[in-house]
Protein backbone atom coordinates (compact mmCIF):
# COMPACT_ATOMS: atom_id res chain seq x y z
CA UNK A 1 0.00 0.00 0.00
CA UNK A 2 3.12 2.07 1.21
CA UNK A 3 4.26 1.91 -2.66
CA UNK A 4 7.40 -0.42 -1.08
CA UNK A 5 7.25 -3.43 -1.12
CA UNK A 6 11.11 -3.58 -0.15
CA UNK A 7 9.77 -2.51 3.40
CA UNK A 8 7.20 -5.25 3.35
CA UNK A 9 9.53 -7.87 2.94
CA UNK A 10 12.06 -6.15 5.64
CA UNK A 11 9.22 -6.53 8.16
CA UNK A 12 7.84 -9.78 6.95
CA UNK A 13 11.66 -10.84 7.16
CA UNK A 14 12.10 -9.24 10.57
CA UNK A 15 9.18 -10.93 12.24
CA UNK A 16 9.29 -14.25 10.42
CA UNK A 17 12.80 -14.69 11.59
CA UNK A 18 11.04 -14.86 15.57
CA UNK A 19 8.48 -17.36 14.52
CA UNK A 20 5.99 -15.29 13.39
CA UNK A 21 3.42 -17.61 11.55
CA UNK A 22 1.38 -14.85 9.29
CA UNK A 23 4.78 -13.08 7.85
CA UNK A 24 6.21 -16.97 6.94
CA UNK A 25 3.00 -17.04 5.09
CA UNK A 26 3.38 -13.91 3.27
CA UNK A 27 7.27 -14.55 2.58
CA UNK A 28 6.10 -17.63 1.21
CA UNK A 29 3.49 -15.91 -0.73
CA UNK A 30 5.71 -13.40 -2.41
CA UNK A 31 8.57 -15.92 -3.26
CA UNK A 32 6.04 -18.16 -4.64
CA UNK A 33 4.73 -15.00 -6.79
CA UNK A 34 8.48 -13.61 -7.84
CA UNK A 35 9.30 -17.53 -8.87
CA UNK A 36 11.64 -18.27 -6.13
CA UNK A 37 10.25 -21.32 -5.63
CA UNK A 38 13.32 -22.84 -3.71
CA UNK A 39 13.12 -19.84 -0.86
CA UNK A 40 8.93 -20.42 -1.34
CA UNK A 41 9.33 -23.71 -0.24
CA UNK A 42 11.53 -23.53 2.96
CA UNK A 43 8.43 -20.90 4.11
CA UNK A 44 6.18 -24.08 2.58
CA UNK A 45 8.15 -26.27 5.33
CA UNK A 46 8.19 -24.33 8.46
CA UNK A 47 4.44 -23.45 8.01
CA UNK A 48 3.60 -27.20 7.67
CA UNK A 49 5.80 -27.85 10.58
CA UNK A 50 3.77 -25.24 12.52
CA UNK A 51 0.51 -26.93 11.35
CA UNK A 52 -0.46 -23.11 9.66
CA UNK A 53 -4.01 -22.96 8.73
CA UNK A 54 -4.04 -19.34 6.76
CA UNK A 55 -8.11 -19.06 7.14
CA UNK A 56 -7.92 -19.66 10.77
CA UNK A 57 -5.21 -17.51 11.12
CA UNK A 58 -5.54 -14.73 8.71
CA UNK A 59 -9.57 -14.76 8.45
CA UNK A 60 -11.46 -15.21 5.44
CA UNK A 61 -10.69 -12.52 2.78
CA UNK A 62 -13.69 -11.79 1.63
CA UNK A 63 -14.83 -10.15 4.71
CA UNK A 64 -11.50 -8.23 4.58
CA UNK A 65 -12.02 -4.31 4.32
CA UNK A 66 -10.53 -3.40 1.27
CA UNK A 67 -9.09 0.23 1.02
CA UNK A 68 -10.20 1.79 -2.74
CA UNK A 69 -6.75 2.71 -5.20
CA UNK A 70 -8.14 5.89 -5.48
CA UNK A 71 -7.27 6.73 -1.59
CA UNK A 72 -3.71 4.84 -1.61
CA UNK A 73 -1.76 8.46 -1.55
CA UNK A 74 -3.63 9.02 2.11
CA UNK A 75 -1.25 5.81 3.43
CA UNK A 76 1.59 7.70 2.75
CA UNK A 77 2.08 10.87 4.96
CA UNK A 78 1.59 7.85 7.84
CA UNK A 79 5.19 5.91 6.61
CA UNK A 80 8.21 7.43 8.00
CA UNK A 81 10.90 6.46 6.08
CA UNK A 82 14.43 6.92 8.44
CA UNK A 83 17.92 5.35 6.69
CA UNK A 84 19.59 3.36 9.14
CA UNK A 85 23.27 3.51 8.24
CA UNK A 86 23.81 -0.62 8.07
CA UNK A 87 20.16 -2.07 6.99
CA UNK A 88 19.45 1.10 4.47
CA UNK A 89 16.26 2.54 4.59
CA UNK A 90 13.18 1.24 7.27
CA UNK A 91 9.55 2.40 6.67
CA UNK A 92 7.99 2.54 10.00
CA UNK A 93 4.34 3.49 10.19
CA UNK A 94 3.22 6.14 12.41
CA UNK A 95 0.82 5.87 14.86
CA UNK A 96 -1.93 7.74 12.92
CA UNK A 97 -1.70 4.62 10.03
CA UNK A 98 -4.38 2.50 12.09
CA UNK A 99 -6.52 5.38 12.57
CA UNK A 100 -6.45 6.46 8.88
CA UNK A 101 -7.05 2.94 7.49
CA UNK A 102 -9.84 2.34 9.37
CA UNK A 103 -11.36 5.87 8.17
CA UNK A 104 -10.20 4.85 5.09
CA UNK A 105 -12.02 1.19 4.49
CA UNK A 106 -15.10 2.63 5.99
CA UNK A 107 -15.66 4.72 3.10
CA UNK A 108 -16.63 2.03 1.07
């Protein structure tokens, strides 16, 4: 949404490396998507390990509040983007993000 999806995959990375079950899933998501099937399928492995069930732990989609293209450039005043001088640069959301998503998927 941020327009980064380098800062996606640093936080999916980032918590996925503690155990984090729903940022394996995406990590195995976007590897599967970008053809890296061999990194796609050590995600594959730990989530089958784990015994991951994505609709009991992610919800069902469809009921998942969807924010409209047309308001995508209100996401990003919330992303600061600070360099850190030995991982490059880290989006961090502000605390206003939740508030302004929420505002934002009830428009629909």
């Amino acid at each position: 949404m941020a327009g980064d999806s380098s800062g996606a995959r640093f936080w999916w990375r980032f918590a996925a490396g503690v155990g984090h079950q729903v940022a394996e899933y995406c990590l195995f998501l976007e590897h599967a998507h970008s053809g890296e099937y061999h990194d796609a399928d050590h995600w594959r492995t730990q989530l089958v390990r784990e015994h991951f069930e994505p609709t009991y732990m992610c919800g069902d989609r469809v009921t998942a509040p969807v924010v409209n293209p047309a308001f995508i450039d209100h996401v990003h005043p919330h992303i600061a983007r600070p360099h850190h001088p030995e991982i490059g640069i880290v989006p961090l959301p502000r605390p206003p993000l939740v508030k302004e998503l929420r505002h934002l998927t009830s428009l629909l």
